[in-house]
Protein backbone atom coordinates (compact mmCIF):
# COMPACT_ATOMS: atom_id res chain seq x y z
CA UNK A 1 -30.90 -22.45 15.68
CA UNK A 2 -32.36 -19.93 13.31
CA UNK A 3 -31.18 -16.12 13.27
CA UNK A 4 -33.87 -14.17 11.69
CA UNK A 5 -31.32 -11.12 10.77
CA UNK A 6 -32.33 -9.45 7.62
CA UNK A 7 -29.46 -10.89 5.06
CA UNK A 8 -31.26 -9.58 1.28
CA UNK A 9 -34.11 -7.25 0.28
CA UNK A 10 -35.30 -7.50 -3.30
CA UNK A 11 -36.06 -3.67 -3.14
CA UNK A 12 -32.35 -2.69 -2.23
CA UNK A 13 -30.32 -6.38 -1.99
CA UNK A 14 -28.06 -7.46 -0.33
CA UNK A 15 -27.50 -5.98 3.65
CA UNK A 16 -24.41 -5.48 4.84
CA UNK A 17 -24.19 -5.66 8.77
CA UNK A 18 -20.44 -5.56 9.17
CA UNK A 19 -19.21 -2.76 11.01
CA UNK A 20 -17.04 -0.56 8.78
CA UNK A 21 -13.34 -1.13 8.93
CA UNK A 22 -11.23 1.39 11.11
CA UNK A 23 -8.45 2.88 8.43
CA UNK A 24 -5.60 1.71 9.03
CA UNK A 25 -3.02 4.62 10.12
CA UNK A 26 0.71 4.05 8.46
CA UNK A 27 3.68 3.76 9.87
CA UNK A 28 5.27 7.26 9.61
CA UNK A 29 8.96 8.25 10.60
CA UNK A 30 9.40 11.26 12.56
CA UNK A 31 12.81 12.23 10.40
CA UNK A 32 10.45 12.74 7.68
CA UNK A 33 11.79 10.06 5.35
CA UNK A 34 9.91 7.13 3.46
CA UNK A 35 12.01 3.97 3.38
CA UNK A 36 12.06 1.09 0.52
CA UNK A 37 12.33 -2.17 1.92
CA UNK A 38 12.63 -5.48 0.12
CA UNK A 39 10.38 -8.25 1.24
CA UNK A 40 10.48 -12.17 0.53
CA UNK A 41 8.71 -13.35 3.34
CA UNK A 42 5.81 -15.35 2.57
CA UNK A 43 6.01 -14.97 -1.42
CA UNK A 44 7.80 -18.26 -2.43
CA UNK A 45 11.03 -16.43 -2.90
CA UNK A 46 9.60 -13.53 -5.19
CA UNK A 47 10.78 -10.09 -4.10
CA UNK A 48 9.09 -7.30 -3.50
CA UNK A 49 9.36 -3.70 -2.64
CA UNK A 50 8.00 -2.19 -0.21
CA UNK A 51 7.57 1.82 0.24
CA UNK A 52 6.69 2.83 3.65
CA UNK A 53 6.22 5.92 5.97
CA UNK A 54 4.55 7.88 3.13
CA UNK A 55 1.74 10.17 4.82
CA UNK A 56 -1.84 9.27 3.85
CA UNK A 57 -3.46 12.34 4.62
CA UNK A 58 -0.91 14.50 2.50
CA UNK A 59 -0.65 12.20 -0.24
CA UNK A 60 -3.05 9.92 -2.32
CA UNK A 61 -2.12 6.64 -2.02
CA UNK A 62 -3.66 5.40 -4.92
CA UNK A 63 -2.29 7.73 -7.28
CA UNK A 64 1.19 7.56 -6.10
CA UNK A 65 1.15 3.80 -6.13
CA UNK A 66 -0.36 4.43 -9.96
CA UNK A 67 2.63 6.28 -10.99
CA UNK A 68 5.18 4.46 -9.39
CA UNK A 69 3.92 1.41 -10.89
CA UNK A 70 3.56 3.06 -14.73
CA UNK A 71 7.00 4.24 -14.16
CA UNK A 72 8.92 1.40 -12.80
CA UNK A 73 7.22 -0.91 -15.52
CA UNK A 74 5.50 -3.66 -12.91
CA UNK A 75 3.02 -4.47 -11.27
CA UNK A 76 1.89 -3.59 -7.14
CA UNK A 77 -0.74 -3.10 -4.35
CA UNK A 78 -1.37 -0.84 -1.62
CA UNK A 79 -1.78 -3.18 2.04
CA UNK A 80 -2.52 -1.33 5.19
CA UNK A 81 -0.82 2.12 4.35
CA UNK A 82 2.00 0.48 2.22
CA UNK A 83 2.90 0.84 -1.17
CA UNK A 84 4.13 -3.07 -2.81
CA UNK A 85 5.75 -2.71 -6.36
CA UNK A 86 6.89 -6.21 -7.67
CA UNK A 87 10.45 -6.79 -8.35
CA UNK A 88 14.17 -5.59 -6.98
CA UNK A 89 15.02 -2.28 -8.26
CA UNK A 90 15.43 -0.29 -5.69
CA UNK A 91 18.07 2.57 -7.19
CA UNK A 92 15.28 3.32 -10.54
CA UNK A 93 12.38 3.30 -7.24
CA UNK A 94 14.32 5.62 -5.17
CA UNK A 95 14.89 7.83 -8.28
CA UNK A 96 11.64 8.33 -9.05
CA UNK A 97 10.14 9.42 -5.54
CA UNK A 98 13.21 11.67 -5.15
CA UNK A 99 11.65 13.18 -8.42
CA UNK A 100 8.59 13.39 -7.03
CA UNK A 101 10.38 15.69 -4.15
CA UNK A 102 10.46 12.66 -1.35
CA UNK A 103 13.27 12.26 1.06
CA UNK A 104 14.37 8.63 0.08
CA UNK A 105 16.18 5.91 2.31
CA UNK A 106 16.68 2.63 1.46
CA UNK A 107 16.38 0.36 4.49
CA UNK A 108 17.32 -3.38 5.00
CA UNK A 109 19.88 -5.42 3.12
């Protein structure tokens, strides 16, 4: 069967037809903390941090996951609404949002 949808245009390229992706609201604690978790699941036994409950529409994402990744010295992502920071160094993490004025819990074991 042949679907004659319009795919690429040499005058603008290529057509997207996807609907746009619904952002993805965070998970955020009503006691006003953000929690660090540590995460192995699914990562061949590397660790990872996890920062979560931080408010996207107070704070940018992006540049908070910038800084926390100059300052801790490794690398990370942002996935749906959560910061990732490589490694398993929770105290220096938690010490550097409470600088940044965050109420800090560490969660998990």
């Amino acid at each position: 069967m042949s679907d004659n949808r319009l795919v690429y245009s040499t005058e603008v390229g290529r057509i997207d037809t996807k609907e746009p992706k619904p952002e993805v609201e965070a998970k955020a604690f009503k006691d006003g903390y953000i929690r660090i978790e540590r995460q192995t699941k699914g990562r061949k036994g590397k660790g990872v941090m996890l920062v979560v409950g931080v408010d996207a529409q107070q704070h940018d994402l992006k540049k908070l996951a910038k800084t926390l990744k100059s300052k801790m010295g490794q690398g990370g992502a942002i996935k749906d609404g959560i910061i990732e920071i490589q490694g398993d160094d929770r105290g220096k993490l938690k010490q550097i949002l409470e600088a940044l004025k965050f109420k800090v819990k560490i969660a998990g074991g």
